[in-house]
C-alpha atoms as a PDB file:
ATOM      1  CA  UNK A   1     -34.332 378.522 162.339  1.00  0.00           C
ATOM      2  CA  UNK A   2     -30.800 376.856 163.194  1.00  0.00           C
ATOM      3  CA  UNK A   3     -32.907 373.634 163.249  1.00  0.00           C
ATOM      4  CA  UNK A   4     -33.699 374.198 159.783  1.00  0.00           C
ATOM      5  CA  UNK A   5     -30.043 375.468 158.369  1.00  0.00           C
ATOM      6  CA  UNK A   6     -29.060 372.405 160.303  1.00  0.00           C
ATOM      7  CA  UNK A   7     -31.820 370.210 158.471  1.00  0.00           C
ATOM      8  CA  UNK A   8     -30.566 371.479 155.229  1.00  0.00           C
ATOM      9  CA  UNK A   9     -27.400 371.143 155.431  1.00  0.00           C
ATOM     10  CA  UNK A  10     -27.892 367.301 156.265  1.00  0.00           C
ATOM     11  CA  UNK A  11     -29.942 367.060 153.513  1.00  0.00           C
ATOM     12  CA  UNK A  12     -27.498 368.188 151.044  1.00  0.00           C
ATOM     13  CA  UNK A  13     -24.535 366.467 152.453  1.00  0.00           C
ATOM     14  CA  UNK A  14     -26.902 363.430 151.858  1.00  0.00           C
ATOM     15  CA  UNK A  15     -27.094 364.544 148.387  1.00  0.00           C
ATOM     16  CA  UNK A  16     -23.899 365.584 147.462  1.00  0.00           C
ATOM     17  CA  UNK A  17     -22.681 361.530 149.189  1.00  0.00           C
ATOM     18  CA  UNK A  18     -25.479 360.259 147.190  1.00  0.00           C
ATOM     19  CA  UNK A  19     -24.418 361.965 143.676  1.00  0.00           C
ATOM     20  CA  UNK A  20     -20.892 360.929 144.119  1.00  0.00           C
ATOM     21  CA  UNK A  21     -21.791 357.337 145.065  1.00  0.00           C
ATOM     22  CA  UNK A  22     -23.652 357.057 141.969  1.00  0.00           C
ATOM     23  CA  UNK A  23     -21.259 358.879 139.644  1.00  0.00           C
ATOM     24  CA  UNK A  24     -18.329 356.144 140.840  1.00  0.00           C
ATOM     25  CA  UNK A  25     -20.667 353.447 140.625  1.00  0.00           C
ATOM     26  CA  UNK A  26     -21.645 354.802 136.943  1.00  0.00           C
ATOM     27  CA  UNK A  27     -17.905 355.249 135.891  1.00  0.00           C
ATOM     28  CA  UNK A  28     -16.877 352.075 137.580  1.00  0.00           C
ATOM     29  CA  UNK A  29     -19.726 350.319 135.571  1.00  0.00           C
ATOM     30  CA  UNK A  30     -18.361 351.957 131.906  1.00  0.00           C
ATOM     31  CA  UNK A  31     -14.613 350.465 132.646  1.00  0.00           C
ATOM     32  CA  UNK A  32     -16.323 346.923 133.344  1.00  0.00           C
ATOM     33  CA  UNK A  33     -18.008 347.613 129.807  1.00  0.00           C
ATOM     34  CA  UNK A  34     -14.859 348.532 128.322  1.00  0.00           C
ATOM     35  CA  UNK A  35     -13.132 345.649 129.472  1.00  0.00           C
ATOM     36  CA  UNK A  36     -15.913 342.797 128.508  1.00  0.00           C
ATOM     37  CA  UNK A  37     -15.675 344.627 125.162  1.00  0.00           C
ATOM     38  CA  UNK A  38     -11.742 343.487 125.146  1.00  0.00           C
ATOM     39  CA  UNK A  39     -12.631 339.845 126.524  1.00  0.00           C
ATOM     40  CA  UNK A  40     -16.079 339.273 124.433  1.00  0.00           C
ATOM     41  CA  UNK A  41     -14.346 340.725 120.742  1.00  0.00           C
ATOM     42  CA  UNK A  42     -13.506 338.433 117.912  1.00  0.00           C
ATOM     43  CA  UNK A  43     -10.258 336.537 117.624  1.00  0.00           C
ATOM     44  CA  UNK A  44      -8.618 337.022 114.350  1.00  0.00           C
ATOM     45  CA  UNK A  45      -6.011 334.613 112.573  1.00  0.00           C
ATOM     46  CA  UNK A  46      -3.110 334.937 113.691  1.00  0.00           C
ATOM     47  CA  UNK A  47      -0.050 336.485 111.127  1.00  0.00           C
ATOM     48  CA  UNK A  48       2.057 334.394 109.472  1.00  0.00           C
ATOM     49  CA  UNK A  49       5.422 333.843 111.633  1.00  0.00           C
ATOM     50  CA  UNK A  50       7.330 334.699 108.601  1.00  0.00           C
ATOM     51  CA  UNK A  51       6.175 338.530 108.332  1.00  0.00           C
ATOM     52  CA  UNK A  52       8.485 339.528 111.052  1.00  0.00           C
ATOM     53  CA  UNK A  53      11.945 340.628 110.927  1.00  0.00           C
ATOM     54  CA  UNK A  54      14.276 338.245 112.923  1.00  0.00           C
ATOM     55  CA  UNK A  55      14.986 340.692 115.436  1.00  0.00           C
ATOM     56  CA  UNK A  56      11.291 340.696 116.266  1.00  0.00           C
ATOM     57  CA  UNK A  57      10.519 337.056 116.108  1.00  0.00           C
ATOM     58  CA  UNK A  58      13.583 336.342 118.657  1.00  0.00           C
ATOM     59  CA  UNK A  59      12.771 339.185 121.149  1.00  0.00           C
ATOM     60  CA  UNK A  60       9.072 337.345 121.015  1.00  0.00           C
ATOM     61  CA  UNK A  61      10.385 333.875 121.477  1.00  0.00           C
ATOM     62  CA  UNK A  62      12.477 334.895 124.010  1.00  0.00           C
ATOM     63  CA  UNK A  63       9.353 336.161 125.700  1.00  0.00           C
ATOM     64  CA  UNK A  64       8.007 332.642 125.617  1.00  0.00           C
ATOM     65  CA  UNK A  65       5.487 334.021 123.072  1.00  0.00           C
ATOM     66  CA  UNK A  66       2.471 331.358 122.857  1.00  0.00           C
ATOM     67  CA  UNK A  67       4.384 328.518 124.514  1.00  0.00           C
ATOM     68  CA  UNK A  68       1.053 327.301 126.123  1.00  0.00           C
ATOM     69  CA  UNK A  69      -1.511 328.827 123.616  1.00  0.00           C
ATOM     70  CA  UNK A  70      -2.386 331.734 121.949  1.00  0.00           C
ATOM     71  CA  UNK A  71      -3.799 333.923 124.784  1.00  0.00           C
ATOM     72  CA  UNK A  72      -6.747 336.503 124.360  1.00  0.00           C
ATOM     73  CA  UNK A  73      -5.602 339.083 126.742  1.00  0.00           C
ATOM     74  CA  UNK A  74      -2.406 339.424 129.072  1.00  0.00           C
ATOM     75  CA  UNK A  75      -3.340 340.924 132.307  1.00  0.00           C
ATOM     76  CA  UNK A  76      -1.339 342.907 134.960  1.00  0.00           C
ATOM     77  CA  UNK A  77      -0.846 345.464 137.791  1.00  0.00           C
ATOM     78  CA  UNK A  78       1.570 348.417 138.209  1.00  0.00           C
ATOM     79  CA  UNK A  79       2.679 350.569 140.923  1.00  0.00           C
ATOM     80  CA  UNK A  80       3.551 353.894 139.390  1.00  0.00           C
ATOM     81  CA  UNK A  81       3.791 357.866 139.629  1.00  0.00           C
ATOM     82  CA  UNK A  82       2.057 360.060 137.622  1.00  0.00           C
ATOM     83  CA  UNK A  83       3.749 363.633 136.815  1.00  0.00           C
ATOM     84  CA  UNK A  84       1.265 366.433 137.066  1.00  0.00           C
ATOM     85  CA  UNK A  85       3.157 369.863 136.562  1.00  0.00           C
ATOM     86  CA  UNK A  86       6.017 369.606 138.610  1.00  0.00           C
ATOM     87  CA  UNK A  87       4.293 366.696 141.452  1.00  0.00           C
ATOM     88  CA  UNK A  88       4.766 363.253 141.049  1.00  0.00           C
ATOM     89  CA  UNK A  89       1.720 360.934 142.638  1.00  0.00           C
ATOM     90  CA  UNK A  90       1.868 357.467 143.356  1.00  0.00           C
ATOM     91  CA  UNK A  91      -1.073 355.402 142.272  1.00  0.00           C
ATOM     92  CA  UNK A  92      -1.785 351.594 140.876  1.00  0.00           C
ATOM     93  CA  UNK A  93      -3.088 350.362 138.157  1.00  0.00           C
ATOM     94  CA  UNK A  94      -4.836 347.421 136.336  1.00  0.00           C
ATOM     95  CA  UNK A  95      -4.374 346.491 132.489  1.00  0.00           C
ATOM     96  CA  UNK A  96      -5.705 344.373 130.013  1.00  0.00           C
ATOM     97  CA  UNK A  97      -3.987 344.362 126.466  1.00  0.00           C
ATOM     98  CA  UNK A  98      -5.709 342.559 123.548  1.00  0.00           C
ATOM     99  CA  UNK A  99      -3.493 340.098 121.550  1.00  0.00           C
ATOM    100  CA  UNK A 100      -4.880 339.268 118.011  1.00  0.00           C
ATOM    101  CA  UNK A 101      -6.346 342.012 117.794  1.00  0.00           C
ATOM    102  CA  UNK A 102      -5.501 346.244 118.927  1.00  0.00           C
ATOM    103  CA  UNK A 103      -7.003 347.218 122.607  1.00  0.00           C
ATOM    104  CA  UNK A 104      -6.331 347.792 126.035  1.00  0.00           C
ATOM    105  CA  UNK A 105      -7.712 348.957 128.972  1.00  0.00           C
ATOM    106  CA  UNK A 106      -6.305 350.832 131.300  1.00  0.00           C
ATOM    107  CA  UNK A 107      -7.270 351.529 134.932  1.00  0.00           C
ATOM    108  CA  UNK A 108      -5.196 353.700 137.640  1.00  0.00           C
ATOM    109  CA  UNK A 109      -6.171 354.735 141.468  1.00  0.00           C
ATOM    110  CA  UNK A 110      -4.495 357.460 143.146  1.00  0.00           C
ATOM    111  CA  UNK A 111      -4.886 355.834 147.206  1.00  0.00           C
ATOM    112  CA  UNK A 112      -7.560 357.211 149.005  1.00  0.00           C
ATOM    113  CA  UNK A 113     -10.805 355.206 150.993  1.00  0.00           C
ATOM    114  CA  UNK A 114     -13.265 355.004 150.729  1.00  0.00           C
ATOM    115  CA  UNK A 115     -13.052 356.437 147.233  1.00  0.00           C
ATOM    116  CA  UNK A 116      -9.621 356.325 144.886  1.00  0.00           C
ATOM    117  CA  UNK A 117      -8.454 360.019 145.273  1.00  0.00           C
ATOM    118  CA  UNK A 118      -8.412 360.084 141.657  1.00  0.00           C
ATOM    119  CA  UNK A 119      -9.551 357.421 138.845  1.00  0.00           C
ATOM    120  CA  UNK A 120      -8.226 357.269 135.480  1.00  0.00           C
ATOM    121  CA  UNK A 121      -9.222 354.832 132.197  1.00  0.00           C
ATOM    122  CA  UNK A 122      -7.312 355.079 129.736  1.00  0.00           C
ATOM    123  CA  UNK A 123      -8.336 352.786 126.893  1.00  0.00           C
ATOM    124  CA  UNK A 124      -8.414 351.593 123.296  1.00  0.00           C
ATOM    125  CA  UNK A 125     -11.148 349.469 122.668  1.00  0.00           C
ATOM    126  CA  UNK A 126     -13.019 348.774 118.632  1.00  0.00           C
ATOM    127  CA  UNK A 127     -10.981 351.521 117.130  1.00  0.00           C
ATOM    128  CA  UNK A 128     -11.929 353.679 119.848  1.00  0.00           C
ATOM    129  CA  UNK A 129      -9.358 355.843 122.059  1.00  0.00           C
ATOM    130  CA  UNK A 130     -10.405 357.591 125.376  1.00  0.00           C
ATOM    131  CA  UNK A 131      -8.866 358.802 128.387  1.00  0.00           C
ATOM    132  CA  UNK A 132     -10.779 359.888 130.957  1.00  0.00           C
ATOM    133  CA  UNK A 133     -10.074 361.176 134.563  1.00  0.00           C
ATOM    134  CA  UNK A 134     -12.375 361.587 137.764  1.00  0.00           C
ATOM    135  CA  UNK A 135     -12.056 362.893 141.186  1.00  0.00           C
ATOM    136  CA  UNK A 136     -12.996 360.204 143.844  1.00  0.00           C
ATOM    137  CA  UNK A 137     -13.532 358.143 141.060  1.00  0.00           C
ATOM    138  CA  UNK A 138     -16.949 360.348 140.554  1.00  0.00           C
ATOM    139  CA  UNK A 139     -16.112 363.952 139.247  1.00  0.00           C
ATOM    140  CA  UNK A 140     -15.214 364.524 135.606  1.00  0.00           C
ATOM    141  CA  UNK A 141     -11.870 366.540 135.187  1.00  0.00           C
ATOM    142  CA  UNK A 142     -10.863 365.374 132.295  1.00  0.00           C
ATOM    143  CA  UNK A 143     -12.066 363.744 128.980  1.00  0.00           C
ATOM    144  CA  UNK A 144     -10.558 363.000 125.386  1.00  0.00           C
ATOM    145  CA  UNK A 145     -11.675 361.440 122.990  1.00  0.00           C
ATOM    146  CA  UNK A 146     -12.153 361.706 119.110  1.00  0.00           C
ATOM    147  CA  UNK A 147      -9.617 361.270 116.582  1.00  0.00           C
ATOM    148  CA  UNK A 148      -6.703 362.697 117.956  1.00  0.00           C
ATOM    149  CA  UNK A 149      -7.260 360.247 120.752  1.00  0.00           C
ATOM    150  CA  UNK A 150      -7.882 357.172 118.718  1.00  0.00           C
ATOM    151  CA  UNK A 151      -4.234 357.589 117.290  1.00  0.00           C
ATOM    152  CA  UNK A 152      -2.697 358.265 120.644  1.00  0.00           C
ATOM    153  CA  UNK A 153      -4.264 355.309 122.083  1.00  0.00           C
ATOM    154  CA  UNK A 154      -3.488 352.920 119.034  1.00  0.00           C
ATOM    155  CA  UNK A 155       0.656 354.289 119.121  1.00  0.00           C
ATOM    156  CA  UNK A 156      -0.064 353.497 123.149  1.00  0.00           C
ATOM    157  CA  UNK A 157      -1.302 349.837 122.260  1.00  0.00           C
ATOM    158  CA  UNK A 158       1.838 349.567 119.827  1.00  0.00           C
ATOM    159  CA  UNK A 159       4.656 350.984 121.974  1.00  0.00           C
ATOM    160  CA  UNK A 160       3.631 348.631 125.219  1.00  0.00           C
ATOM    161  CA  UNK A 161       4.077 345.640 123.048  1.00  0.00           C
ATOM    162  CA  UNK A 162       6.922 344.533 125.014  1.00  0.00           C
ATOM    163  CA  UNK A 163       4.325 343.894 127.458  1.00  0.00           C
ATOM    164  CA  UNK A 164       2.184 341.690 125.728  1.00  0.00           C
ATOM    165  CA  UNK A 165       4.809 339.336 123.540  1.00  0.00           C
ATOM    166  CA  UNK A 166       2.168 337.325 122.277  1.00  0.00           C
ATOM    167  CA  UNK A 167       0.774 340.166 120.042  1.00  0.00           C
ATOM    168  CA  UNK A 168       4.028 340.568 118.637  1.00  0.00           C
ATOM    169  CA  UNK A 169       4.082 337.097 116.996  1.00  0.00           C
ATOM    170  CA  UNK A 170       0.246 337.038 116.305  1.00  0.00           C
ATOM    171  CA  UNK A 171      -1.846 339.930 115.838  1.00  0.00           C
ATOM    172  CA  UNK A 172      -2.678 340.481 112.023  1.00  0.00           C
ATOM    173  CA  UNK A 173      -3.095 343.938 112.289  1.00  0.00           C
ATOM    174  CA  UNK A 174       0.739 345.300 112.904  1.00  0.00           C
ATOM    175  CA  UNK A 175       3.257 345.167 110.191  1.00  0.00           C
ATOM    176  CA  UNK A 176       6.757 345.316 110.388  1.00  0.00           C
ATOM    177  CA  UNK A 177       9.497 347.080 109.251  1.00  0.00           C
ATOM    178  CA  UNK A 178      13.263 346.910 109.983  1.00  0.00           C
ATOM    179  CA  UNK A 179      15.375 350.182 109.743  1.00  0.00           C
ATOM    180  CA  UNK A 180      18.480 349.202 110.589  1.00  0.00           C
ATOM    181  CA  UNK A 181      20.075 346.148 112.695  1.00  0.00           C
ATOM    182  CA  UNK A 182      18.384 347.887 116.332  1.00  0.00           C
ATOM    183  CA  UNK A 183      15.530 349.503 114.846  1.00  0.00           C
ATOM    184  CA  UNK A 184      12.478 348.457 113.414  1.00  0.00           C
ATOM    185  CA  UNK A 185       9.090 350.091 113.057  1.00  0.00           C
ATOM    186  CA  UNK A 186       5.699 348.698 113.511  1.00  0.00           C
ATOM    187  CA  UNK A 187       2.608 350.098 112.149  1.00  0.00           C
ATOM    188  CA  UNK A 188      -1.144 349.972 113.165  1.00  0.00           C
ATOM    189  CA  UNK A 189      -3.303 351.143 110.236  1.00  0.00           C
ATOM    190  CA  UNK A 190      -6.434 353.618 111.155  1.00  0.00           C
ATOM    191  CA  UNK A 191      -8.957 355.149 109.137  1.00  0.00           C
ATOM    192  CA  UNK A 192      -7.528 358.586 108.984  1.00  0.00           C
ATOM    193  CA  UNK A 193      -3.962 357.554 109.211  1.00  0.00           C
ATOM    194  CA  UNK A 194      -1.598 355.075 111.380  1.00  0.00           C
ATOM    195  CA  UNK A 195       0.015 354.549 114.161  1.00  0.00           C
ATOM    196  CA  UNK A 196       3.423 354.372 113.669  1.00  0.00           C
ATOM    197  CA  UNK A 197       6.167 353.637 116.711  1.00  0.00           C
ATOM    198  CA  UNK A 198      10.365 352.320 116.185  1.00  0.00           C
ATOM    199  CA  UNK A 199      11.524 350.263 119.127  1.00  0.00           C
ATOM    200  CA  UNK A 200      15.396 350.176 119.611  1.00  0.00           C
ATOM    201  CA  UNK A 201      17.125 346.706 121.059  1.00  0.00           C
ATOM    202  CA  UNK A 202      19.773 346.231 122.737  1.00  0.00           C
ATOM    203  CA  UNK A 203      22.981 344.282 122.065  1.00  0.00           C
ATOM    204  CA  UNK A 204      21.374 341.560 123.798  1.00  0.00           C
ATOM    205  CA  UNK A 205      18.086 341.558 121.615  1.00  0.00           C
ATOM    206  CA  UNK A 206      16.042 343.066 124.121  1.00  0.00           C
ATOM    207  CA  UNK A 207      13.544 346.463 123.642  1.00  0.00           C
ATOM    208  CA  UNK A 208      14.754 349.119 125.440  1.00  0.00           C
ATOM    209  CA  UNK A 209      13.383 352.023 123.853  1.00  0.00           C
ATOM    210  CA  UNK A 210      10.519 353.318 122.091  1.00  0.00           C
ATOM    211  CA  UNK A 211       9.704 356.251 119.852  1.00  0.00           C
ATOM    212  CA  UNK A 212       6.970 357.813 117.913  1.00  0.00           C
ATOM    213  CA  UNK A 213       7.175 361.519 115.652  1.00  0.00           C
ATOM    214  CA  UNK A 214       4.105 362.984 116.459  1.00  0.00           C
ATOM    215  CA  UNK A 215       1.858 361.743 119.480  1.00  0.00           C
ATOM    216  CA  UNK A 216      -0.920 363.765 120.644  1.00  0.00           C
ATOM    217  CA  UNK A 217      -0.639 365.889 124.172  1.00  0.00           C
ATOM    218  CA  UNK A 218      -3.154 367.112 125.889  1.00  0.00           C
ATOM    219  CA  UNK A 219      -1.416 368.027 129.055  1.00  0.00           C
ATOM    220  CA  UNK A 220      -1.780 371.919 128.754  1.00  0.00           C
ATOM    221  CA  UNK A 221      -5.615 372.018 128.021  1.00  0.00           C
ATOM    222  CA  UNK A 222      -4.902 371.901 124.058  1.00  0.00           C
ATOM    223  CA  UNK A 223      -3.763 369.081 121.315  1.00  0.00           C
ATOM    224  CA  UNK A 224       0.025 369.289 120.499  1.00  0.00           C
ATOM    225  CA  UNK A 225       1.553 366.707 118.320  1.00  0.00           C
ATOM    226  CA  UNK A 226       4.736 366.104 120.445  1.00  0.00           C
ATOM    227  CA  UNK A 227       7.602 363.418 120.164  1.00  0.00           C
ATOM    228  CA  UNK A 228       7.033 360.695 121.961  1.00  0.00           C
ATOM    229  CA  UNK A 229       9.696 358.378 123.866  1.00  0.00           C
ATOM    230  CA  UNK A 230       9.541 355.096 126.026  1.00  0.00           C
ATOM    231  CA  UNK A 231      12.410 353.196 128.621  1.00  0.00           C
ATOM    232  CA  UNK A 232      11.954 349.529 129.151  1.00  0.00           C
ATOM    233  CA  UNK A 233      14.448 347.769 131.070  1.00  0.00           C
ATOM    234  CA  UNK A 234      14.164 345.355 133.970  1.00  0.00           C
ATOM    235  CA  UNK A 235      13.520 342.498 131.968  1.00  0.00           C
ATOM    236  CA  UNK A 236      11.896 339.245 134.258  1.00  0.00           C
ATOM    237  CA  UNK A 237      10.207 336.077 134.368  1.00  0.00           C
ATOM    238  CA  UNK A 238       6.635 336.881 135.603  1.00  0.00           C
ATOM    239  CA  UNK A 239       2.859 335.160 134.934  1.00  0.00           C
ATOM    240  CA  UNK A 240       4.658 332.965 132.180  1.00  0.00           C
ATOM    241  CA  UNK A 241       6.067 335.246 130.012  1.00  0.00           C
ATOM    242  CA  UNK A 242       9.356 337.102 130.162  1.00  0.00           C
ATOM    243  CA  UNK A 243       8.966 341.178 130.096  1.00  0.00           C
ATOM    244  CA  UNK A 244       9.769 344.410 131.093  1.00  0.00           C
ATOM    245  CA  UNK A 245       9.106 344.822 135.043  1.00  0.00           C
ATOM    246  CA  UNK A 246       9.949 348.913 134.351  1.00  0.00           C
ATOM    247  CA  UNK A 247       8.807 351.171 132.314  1.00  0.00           C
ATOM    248  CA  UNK A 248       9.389 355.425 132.024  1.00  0.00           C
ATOM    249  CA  UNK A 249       7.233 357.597 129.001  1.00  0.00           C
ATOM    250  CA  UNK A 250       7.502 361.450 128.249  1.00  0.00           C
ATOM    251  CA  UNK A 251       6.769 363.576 125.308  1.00  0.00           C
ATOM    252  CA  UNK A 252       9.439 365.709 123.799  1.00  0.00           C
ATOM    253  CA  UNK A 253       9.104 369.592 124.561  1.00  0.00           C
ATOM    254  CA  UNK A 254      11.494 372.497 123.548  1.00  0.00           C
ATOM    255  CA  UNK A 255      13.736 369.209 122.943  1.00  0.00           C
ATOM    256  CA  UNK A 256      14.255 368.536 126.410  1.00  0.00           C
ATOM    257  CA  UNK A 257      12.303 365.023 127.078  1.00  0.00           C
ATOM    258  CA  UNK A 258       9.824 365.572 130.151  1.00  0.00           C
ATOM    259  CA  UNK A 259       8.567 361.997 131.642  1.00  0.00           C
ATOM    260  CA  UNK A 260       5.341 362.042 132.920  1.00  0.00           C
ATOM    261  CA  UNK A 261       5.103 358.011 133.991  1.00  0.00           C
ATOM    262  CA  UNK A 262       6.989 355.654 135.687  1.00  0.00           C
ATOM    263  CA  UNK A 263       5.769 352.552 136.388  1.00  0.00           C
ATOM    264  CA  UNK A 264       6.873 348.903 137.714  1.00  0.00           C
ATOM    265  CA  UNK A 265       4.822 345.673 137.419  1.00  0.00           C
ATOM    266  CA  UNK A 266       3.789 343.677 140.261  1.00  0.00           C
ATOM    267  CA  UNK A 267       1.714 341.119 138.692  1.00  0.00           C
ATOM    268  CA  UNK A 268       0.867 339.493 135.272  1.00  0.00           C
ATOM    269  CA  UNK A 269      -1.201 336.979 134.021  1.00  0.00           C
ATOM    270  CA  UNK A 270      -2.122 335.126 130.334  1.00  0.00           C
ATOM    271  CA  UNK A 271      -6.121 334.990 129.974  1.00  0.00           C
ATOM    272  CA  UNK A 272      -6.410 332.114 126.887  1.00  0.00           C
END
């Protein structure tokens, strides 16, 4: 009899091992997907220079915004912390952030081996938001997707623009308004709607803020619209182009802001 139990229980540790090496493998194959979507998709034309306010244009140049060619993605890593009710967990994480065109995808690790602790995508990809977490990179704890998430990802694409200077001077897709001499707004159109963020510069030119009315939250199991705010600071040279090495980003609540990321990059590279 204890030969048996003891039989079983092999068998479905074997299973259980087996399930979650195939789940990861699964999940791990959709983000590859999602990211030769990003690489594969069409380049559009690129926007005529003279659409942008001049605050824009110099905070791009300044970047060194298609010194060496239009690229079709900029690529880098991050060391960050996640805030998950009142714990704050480092993980890393690998992005890719269309130029001519909206998308990004977004890949963090809590540490852990064999398997990531936890995996999250996060991603905009052909209109498309999702963000999706899994436990050992295998079990599903969290999904959204739909339209609410399609506009959170597109303000997401829009708001980490100081990241990817190039889209700033050539993706056809964003226009541009200027609200007063340190603000200006940039809108991404979407079916139902747009995406609509302000960025605030400094004296110096440089973005060191951004801000959106109403992003969607999911955080407590339901979909608030929440303000939205952004930190970038820690300008530096890096992969070619000149941009924010820090970040911080937190919704709004009972108008107290609550950030839930911070985040430092570590790499970056321009993928023509």
């Amino acid at each position: 009899m204890m030969k048996i139990i003891f039989l079983t229980g092999v068998g479905l540790l074997v299973a259980a091992t087996a399930f979650l090496v195939i789940s990861a493998q699964w999940f791990t194959a959709e983000i590859n997907r999602q990211i030769s979507r990003l690489l594969t998709g069409p380049v559009l034309a690129v926007r005529p220079d003279n659409n942008l306010p001049e605050v824009v244009r110099r905070f791009a140049q300044r970047g060194h915004a298609a010194e060496n060619g239009v690229p079709r993605v900029v690529e880098f890593t991050q060391d960050l912390e996640l805030r998950q009710g009142e714990k704050w967990s480092k993980m890393t994480a690998h992005q890719h952030i269309a130029i001519t065109r909206p998308g990004f995808v977004w890949v963090a690790d809590g540490t852990g081996w064999p398997l990531p602790v936890v995996r999250v995508l996060d991603s905009f990809v052909d209109g498309a938001g999702l963000l999706e977490a899994r436990l050992l990179g295998a079990v599903r704890v969290a999904r959204f997707e739909g339209a609410d998430a399609d506009l959170g990802e597109a303000m997401r694409y829009v708001a980490e623009l100081p990241w990817a200077p190039d889209a700033i001077l050539t993706n056809p897709s964003i226009s541009w308004r200027e609200v007063d001499a340190q603000v200006v707004e940039a809108r991404l159109p979407l079916p139902d709607g747009a995406a609509i963020v302000q960025f605030t510069f400094d004296d110096v030119g440089d973005i060191v803020e951004v801000y959106a009315e109403k992003r969607p939250d999911t955080s407590e199991g339901k979909t608030v619209l929440r303000e939205w705010r952004g930190l970038f600071s820690s300008y530096t040279d890096i992969g070619g182009r000149r941009v924010p090495a820090e970040a911080e980003v937190g919704y709004v609540v009972d108008g107290a802001y609550e950030p839930y990321f911070r985040g430092r990059v570590t790499s970056y590279q321009i993928r023509l």
